[in-house]
C-alpha atoms as a PDB file:
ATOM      1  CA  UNK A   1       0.000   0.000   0.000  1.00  0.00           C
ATOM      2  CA  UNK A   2       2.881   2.522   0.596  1.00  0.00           C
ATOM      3  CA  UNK A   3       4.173   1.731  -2.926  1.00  0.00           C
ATOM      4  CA  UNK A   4       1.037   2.441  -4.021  1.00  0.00           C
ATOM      5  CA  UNK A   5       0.423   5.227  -2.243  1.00  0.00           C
ATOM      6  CA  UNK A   6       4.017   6.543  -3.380  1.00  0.00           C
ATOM      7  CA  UNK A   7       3.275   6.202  -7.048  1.00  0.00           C
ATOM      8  CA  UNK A   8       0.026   8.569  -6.825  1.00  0.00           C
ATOM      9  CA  UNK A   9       1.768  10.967  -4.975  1.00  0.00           C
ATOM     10  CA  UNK A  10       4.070  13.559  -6.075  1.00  0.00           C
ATOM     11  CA  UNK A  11       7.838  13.536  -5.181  1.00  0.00           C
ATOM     12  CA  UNK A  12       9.780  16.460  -3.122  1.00  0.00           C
ATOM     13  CA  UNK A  13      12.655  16.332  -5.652  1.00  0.00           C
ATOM     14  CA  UNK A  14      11.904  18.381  -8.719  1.00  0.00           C
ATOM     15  CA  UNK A  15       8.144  17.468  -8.024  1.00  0.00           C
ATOM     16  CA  UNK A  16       8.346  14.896 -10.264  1.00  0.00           C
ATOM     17  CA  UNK A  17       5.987  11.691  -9.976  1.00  0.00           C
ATOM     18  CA  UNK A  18       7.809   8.728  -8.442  1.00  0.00           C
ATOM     19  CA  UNK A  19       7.902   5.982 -10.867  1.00  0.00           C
ATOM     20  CA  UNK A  20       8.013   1.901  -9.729  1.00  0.00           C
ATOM     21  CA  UNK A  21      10.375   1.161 -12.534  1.00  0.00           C
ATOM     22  CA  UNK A  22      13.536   3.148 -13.408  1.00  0.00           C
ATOM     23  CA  UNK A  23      12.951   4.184 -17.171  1.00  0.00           C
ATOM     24  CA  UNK A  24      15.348   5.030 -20.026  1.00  0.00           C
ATOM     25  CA  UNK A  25      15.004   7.988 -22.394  1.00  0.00           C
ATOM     26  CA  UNK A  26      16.714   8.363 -25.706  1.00  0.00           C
ATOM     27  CA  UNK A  27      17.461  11.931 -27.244  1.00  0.00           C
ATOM     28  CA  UNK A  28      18.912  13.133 -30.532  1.00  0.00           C
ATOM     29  CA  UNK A  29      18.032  16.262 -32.671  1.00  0.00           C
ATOM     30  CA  UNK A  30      16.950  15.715 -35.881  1.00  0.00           C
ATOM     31  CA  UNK A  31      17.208  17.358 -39.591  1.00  0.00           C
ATOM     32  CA  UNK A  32      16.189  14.714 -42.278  1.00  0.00           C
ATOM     33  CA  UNK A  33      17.565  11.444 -41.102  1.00  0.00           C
ATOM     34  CA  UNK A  34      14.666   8.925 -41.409  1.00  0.00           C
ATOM     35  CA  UNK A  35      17.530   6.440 -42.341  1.00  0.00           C
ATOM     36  CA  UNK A  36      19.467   7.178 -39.503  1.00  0.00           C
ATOM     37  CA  UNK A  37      16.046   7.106 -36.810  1.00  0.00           C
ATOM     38  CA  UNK A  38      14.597   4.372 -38.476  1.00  0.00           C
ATOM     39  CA  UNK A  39      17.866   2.269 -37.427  1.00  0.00           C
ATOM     40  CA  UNK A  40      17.852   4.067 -34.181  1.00  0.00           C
ATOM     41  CA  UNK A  41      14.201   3.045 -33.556  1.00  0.00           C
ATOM     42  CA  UNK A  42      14.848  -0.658 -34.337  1.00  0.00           C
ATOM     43  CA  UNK A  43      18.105  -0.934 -32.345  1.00  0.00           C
ATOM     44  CA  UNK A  44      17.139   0.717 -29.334  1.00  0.00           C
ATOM     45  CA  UNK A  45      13.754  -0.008 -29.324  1.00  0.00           C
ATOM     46  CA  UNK A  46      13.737  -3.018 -26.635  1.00  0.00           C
ATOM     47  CA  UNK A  47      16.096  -1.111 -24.288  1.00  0.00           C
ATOM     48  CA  UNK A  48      14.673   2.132 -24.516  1.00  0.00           C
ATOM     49  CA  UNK A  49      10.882   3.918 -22.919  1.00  0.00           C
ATOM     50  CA  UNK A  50      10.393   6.874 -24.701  1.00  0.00           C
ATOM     51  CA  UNK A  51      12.497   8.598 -28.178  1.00  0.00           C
ATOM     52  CA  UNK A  52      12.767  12.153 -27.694  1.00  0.00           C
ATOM     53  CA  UNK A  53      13.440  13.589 -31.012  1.00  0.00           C
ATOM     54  CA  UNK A  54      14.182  17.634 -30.973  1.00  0.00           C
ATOM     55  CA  UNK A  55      13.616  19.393 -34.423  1.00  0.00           C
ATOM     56  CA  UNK A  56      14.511  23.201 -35.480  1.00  0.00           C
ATOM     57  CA  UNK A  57      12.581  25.415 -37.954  1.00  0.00           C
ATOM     58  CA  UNK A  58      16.205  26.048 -39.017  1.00  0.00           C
ATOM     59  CA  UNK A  59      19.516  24.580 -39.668  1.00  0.00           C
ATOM     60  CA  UNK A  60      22.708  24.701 -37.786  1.00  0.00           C
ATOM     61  CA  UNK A  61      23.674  27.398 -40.475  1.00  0.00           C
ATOM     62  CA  UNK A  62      20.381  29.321 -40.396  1.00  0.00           C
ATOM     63  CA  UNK A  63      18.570  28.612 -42.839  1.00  0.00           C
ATOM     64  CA  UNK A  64      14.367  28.207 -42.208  1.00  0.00           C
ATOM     65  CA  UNK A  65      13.505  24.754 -42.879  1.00  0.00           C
ATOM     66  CA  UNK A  66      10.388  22.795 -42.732  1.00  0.00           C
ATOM     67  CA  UNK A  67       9.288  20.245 -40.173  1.00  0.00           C
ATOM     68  CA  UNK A  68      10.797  16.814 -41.621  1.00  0.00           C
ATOM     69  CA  UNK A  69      10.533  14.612 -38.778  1.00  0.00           C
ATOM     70  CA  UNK A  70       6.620  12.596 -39.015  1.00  0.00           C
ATOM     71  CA  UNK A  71       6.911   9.382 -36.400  1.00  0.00           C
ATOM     72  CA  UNK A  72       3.483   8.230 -38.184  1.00  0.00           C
ATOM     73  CA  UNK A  73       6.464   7.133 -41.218  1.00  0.00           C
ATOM     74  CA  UNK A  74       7.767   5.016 -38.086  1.00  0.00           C
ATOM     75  CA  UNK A  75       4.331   2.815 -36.772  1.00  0.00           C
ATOM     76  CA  UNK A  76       5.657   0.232 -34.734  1.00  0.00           C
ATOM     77  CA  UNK A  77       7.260   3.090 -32.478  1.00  0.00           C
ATOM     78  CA  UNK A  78       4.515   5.639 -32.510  1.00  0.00           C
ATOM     79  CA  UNK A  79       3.538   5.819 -29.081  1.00  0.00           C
ATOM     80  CA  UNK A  80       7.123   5.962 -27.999  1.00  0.00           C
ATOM     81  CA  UNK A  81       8.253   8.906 -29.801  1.00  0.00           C
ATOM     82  CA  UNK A  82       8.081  12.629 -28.378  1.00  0.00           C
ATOM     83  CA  UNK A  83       8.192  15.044 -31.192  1.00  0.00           C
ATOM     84  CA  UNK A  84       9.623  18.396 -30.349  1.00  0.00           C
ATOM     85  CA  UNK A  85       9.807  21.481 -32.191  1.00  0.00           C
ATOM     86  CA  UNK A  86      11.868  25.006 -31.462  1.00  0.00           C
ATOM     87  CA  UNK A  87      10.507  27.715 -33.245  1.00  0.00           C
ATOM     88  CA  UNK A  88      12.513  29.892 -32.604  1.00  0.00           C
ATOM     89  CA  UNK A  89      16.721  31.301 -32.894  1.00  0.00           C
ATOM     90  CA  UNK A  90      18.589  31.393 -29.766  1.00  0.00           C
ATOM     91  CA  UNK A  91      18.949  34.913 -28.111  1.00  0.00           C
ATOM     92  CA  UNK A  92      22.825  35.135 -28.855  1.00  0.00           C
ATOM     93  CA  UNK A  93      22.850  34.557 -32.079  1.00  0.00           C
ATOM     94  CA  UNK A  94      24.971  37.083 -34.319  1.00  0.00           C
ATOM     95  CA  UNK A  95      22.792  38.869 -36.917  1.00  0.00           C
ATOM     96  CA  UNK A  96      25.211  41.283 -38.870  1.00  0.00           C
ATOM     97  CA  UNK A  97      25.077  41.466 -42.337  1.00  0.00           C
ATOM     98  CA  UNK A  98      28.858  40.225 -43.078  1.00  0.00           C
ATOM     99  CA  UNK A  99      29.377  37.399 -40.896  1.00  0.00           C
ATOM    100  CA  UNK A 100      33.176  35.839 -40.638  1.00  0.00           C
ATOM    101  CA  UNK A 101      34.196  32.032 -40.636  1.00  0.00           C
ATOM    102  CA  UNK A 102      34.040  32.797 -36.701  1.00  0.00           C
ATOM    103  CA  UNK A 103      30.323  34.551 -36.076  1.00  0.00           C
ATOM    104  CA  UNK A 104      29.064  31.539 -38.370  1.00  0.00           C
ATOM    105  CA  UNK A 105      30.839  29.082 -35.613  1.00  0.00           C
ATOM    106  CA  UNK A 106      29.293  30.521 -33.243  1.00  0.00           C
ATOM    107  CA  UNK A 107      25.939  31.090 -34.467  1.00  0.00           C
ATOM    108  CA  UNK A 108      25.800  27.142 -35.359  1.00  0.00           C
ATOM    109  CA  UNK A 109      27.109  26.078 -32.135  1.00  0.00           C
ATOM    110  CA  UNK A 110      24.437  28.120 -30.487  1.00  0.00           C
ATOM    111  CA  UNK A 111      22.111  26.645 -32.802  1.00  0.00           C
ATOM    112  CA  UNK A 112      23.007  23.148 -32.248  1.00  0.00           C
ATOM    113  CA  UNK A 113      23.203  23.857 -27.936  1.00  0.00           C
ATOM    114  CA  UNK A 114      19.669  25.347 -28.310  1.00  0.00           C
ATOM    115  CA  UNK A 115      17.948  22.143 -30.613  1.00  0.00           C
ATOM    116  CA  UNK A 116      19.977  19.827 -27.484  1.00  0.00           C
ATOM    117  CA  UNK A 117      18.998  21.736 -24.567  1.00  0.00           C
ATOM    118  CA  UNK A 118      15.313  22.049 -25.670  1.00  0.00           C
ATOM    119  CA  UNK A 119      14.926  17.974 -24.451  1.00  0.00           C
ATOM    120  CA  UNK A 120      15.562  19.103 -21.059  1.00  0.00           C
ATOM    121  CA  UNK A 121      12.283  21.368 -20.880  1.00  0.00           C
ATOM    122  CA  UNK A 122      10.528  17.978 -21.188  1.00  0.00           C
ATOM    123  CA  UNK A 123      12.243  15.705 -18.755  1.00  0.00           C
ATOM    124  CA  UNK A 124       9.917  17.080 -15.622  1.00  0.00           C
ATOM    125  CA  UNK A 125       7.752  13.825 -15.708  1.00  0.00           C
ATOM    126  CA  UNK A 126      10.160  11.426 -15.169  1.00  0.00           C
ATOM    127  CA  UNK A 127      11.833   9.912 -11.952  1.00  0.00           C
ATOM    128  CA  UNK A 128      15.129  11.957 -10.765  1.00  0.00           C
ATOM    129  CA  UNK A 129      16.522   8.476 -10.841  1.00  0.00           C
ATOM    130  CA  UNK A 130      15.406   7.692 -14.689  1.00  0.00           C
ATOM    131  CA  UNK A 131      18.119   7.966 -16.771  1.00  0.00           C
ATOM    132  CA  UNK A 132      18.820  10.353 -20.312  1.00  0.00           C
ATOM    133  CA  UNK A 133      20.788   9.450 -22.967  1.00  0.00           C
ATOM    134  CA  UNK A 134      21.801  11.932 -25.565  1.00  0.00           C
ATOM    135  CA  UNK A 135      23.271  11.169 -28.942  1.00  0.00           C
ATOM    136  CA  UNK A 136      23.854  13.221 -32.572  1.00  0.00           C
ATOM    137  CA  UNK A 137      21.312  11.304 -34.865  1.00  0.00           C
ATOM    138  CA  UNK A 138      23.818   9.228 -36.782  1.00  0.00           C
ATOM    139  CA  UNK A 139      25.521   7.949 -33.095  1.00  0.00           C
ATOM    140  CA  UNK A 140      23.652   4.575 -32.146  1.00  0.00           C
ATOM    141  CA  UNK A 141      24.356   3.638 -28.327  1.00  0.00           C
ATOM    142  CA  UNK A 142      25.201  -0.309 -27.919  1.00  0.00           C
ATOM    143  CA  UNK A 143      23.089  -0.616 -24.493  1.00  0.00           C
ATOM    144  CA  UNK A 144      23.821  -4.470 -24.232  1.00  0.00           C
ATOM    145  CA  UNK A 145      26.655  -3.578 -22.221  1.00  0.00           C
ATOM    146  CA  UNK A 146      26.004  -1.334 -19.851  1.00  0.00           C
ATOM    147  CA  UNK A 147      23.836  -2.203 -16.691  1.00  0.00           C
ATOM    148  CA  UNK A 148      21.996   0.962 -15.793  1.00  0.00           C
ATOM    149  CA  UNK A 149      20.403  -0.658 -13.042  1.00  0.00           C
ATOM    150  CA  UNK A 150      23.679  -1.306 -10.828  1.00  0.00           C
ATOM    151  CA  UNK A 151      25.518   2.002 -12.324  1.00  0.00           C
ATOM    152  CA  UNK A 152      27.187   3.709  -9.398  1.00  0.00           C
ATOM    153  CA  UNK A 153      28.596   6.203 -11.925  1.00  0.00           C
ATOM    154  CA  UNK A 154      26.992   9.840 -12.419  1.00  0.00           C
ATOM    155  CA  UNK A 155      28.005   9.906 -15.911  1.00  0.00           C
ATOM    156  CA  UNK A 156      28.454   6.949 -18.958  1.00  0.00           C
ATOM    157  CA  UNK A 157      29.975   7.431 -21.902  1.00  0.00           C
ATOM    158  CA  UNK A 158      29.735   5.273 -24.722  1.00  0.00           C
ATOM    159  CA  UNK A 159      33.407   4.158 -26.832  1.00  0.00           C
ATOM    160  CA  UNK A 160      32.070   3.992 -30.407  1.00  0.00           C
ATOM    161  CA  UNK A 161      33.768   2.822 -33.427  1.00  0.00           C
ATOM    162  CA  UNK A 162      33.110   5.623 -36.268  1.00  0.00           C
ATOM    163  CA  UNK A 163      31.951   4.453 -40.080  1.00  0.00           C
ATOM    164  CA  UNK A 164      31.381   6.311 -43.345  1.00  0.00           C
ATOM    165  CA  UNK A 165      29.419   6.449 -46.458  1.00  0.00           C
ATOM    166  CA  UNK A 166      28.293   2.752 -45.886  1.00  0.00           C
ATOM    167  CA  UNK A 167      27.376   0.642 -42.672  1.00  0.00           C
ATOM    168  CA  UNK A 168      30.339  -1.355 -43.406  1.00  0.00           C
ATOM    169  CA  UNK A 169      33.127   1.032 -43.961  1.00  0.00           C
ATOM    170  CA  UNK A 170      35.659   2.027 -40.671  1.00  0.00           C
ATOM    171  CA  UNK A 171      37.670   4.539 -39.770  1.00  0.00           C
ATOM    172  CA  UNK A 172      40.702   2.294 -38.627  1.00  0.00           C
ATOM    173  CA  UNK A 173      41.956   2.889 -35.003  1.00  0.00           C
ATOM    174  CA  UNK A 174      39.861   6.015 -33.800  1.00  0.00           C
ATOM    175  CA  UNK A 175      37.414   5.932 -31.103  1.00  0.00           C
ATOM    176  CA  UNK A 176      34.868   7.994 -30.977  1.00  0.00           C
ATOM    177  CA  UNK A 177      32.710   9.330 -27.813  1.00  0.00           C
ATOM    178  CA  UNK A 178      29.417  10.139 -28.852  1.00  0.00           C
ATOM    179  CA  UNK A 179      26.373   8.932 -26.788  1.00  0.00           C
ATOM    180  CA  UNK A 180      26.684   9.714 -22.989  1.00  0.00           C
ATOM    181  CA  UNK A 181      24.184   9.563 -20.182  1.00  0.00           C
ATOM    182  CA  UNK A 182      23.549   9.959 -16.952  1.00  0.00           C
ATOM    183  CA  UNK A 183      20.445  10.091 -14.167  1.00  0.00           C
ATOM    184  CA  UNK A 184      18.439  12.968 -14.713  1.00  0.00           C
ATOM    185  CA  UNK A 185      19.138  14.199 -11.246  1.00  0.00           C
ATOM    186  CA  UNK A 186      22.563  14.344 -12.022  1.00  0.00           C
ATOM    187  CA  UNK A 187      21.637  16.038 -15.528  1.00  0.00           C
ATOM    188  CA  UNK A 188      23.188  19.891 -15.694  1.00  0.00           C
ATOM    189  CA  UNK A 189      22.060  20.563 -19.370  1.00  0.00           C
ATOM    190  CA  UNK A 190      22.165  18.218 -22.919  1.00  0.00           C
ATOM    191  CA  UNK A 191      25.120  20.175 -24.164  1.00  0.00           C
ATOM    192  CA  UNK A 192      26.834  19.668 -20.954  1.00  0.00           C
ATOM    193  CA  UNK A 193      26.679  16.049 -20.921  1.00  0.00           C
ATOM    194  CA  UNK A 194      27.180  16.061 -24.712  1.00  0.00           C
ATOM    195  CA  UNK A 195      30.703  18.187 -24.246  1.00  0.00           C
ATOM    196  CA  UNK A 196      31.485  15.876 -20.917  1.00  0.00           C
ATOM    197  CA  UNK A 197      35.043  15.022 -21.530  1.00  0.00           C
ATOM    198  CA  UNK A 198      35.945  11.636 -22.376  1.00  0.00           C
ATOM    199  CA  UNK A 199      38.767  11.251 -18.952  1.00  0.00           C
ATOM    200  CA  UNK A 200      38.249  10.267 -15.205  1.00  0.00           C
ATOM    201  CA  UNK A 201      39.441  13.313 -13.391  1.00  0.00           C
ATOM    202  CA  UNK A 202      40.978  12.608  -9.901  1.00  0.00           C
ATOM    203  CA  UNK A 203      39.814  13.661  -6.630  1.00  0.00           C
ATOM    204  CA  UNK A 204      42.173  15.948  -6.418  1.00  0.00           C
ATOM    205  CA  UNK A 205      41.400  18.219  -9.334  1.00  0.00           C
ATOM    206  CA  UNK A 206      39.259  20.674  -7.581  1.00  0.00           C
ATOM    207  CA  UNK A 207      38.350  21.961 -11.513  1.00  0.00           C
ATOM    208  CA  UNK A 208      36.758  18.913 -12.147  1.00  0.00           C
ATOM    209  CA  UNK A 209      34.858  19.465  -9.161  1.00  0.00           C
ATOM    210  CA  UNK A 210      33.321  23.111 -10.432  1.00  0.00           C
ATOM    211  CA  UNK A 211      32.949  21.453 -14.223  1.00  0.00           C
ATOM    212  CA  UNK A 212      29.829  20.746 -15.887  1.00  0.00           C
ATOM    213  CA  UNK A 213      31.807  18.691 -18.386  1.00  0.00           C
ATOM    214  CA  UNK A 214      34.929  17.134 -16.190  1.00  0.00           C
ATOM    215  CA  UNK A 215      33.896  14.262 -14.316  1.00  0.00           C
ATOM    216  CA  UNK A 216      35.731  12.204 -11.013  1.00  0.00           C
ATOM    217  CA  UNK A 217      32.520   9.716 -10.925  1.00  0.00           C
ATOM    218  CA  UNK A 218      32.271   8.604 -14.873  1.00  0.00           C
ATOM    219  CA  UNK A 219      32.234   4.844 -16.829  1.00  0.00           C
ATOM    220  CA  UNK A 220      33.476   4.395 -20.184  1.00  0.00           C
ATOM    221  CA  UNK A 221      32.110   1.605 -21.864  1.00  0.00           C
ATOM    222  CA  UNK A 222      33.773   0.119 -24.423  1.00  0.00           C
ATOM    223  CA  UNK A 223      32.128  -1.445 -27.767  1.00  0.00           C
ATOM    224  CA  UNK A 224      29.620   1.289 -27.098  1.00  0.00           C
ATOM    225  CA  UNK A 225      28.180   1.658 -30.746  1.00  0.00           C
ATOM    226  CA  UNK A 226      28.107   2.732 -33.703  1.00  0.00           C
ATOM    227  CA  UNK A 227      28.626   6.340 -35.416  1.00  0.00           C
ATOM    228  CA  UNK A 228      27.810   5.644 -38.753  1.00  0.00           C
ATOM    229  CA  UNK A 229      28.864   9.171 -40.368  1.00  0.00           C
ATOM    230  CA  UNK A 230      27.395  10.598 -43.603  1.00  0.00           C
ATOM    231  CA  UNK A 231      25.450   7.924 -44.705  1.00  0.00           C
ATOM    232  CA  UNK A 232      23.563   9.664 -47.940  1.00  0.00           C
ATOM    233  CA  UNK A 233      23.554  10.256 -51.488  1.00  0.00           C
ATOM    234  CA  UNK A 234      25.928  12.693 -53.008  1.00  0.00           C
ATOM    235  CA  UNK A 235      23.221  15.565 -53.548  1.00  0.00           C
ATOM    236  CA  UNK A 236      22.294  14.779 -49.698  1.00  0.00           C
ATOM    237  CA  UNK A 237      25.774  14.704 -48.690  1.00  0.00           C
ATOM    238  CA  UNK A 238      26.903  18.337 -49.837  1.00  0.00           C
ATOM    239  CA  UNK A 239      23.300  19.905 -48.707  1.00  0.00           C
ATOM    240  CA  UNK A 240      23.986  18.200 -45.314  1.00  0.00           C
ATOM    241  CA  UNK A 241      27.919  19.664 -45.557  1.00  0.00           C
ATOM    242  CA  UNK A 242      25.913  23.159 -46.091  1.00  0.00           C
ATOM    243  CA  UNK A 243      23.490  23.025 -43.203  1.00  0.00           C
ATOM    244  CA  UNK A 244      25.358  21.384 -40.508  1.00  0.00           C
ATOM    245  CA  UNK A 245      27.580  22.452 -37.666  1.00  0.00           C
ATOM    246  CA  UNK A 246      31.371  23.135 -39.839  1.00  0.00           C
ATOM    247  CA  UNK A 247      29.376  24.687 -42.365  1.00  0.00           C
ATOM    248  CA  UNK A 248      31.669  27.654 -42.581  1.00  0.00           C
ATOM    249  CA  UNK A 249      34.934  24.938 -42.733  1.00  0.00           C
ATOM    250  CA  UNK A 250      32.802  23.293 -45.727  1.00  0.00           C
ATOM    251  CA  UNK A 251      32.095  26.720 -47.770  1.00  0.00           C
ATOM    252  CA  UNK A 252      35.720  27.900 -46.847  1.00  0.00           C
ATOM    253  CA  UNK A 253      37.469  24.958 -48.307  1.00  0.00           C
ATOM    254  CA  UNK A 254      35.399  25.313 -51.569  1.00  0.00           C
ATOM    255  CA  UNK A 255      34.619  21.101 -51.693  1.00  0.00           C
ATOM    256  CA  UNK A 256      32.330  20.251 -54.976  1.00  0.00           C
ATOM    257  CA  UNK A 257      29.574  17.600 -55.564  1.00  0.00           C
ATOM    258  CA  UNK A 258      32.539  16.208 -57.178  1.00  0.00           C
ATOM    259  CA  UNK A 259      35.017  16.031 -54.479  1.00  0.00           C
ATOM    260  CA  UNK A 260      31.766  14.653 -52.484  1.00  0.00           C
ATOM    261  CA  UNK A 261      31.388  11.718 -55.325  1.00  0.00           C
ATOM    262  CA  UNK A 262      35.547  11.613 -55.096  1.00  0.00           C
ATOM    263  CA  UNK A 263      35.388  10.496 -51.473  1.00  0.00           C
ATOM    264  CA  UNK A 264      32.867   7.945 -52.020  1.00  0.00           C
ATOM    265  CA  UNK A 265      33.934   6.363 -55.220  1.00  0.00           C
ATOM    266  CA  UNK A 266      37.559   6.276 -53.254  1.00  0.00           C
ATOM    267  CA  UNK A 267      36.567   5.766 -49.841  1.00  0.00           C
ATOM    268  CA  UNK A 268      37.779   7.996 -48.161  1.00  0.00           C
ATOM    269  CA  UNK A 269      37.742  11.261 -45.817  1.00  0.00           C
ATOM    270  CA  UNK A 270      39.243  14.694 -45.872  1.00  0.00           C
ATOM    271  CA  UNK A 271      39.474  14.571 -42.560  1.00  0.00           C
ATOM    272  CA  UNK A 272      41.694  13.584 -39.816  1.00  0.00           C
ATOM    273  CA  UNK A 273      40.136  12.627 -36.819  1.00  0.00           C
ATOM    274  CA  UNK A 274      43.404  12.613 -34.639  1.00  0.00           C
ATOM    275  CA  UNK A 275      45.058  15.688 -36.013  1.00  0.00           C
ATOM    276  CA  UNK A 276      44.888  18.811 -33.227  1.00  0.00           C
ATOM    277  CA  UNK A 277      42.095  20.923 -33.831  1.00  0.00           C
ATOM    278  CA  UNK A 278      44.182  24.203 -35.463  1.00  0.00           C
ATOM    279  CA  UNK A 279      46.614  21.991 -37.368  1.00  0.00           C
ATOM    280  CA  UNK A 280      46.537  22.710 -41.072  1.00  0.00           C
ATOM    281  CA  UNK A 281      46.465  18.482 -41.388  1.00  0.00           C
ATOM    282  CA  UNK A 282      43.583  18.184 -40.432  1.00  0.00           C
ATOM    283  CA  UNK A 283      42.140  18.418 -43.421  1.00  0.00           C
ATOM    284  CA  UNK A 284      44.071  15.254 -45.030  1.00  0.00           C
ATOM    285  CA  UNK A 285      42.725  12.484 -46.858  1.00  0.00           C
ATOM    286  CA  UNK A 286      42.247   9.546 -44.869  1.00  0.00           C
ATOM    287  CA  UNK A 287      41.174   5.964 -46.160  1.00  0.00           C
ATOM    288  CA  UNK A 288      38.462   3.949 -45.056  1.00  0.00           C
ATOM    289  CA  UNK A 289      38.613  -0.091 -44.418  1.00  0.00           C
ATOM    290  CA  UNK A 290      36.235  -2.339 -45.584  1.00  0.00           C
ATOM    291  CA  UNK A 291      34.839  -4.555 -42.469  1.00  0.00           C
ATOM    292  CA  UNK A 292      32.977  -7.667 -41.516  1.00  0.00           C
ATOM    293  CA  UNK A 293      29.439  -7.208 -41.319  1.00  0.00           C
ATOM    294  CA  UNK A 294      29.729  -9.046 -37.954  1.00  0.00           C
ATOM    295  CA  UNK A 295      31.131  -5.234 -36.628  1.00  0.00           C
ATOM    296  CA  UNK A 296      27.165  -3.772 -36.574  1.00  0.00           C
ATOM    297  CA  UNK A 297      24.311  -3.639 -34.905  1.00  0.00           C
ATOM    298  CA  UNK A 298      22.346  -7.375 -34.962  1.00  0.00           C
ATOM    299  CA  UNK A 299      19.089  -5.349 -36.606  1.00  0.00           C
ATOM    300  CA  UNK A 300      21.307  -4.705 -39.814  1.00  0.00           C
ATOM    301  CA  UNK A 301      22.843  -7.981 -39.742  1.00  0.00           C
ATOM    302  CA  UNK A 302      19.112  -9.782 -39.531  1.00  0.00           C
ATOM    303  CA  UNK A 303      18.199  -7.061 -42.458  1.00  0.00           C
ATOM    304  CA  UNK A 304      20.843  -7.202 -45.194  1.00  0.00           C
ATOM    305  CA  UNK A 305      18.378  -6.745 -47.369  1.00  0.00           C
ATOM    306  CA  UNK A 306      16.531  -3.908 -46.188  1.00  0.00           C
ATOM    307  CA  UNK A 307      20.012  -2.075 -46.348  1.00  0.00           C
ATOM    308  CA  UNK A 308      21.772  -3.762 -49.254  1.00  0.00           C
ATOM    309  CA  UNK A 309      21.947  -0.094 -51.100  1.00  0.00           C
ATOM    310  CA  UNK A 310      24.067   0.895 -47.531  1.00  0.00           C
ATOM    311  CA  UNK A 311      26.336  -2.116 -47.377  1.00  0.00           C
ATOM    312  CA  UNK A 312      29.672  -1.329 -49.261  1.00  0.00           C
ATOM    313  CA  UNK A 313      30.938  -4.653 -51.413  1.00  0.00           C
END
């Protein structure tokens, strides 16, 4: 009866309802990645409550866009999905006229921290001790691994391999850190936990202690996922280059449809993952590596088929 009686009430923290079960939430933002959410959906789907999905009525560069995301295109996960919109620019962006390589940074990292953040203005109904996991859209947690139940850490991060142009084409020997979660309770924004650095600080680094994004309780788990990069046609590819985040790095460097075609036809990157971020190599071609199929996620090995146009031969 006091269970009972517990679960109609209201809780003193963050008066938020006090759930029997502990629940897991998925978030990612959204552009026009049905590929990428349909995979998500299917992966996740037995591990997973609720899919929050945050959309913007414009891009990480600023341009107004419609409303792509429909989860009636995704049936079997209807009731599952939370659909959220911003319609509107965050307060800081920079609106002159003559914007450099720098304002248009900023503008699309503000952007970007808005379209994350928004998931955390819908978080109020769940338990403090639910947990949120946060991912880009084309960053698929591998949750068989991690038991959230037993965690004793305030923060997970998730060791993902990173694959391009087709499910089945690496990037040899780089990790990459994508999806992270923790307890809401323990939740300071989306972009924090997003930025949360991939290193278990010491006790003794009191700047951990005042960070947002260094962490002294944290668990890195390792074959964490997937981040399955760039996955679209060639037209797709270069409006996506336009639109997202490194815009500005993508108009500066001039790259062509062609180039785009190049890097597919040749598999391969101009980027380099492990170069420092201001070094003029980071911008070097890098090859890709052709891999067993037994790398991914069971769904696409139990649906060759269904992605045979995504599997590289």
């Amino acid at each position: 009866m006091l269970i009972d009686f517990l679960n109609e009430g209201v809780s003193k923290f963050n008066n938020v309802k006090i759930n029997k079960y502990m629940k897991i939430i998925d978030s990612t933002t959204y552009f026009e990645e049905d590929l990428m959410m349909d995979l998500r959906f299917n992966v996740l789907d037995s591990h997973v409550d609720e899919f929050i999905v945050s959309e913007a009525i414009f891009s990480h560069s600023g341009r107004e866009k419609k409303i792509n995301f429909d989860k009636k295109n995704f049936p079997k996960f209807e009731k599952k999905i939370n659909h959220i919109i911003i319609d509107k620019e965050p307060d800081d962006i920079i609106k002159n006229k003559s914007l450099n390589s720098g304002d248009k940074r900023h503008n699309s990292i503000s952007r970007i921290r808005e379209q994350r953040n928004y998931v955390s203005k819908f978080l109020e109904k769940y338990n403090p001790n639910d947990y949120i996991i946060y991912s880009d859209n084309d960053e698929i947690p591998n949750l068989k691994n991690i038991d959230f139940e037993n965690n004793k850490n305030e923060i997970i991060i998730f060791k993902q391999k990173i694959f391009y142009y087709k499910f089945n084409l690496i990037l040899p020997k780089t990790d990459w850190f994508g999806s992270k979660a923790c307890k809401i309770k323990n939740l300071k924004s989306i972009d924090s936990l997003r930025n949360s650095k991939n290193k278990k600080y010491p006790f003794y680094r009191i700047d951990a202690f005042f960070s947002d994004i260094k962490h002294q309780s944290l668990e890195i788990i390792n074959d964490g996922g997937w981040h399955f990069s760039n996955l679209k046609n060639f037209e797709d590819l270069q409006k996506k280059y336009l639109n997202d985040e490194n815009h500005s790095e993508y108009e500066t460097l001039g790259l062509s449809i062609d180039r785009v075609k190049y890097n597919i036809e040749n598999r391969s990157i101009d980027y380099d993952h492990k170069a420092k971020k201001d070094s003029p190599q980071k911008f070097t071609e890098t090859k890709l590596q052709e891999v067993d199929l037994e790398l991914l996620p069971d769904y696409i090995q139990n649906n060759i088929e269904k992605y045979k146009d995504w599997i590289a031969k």
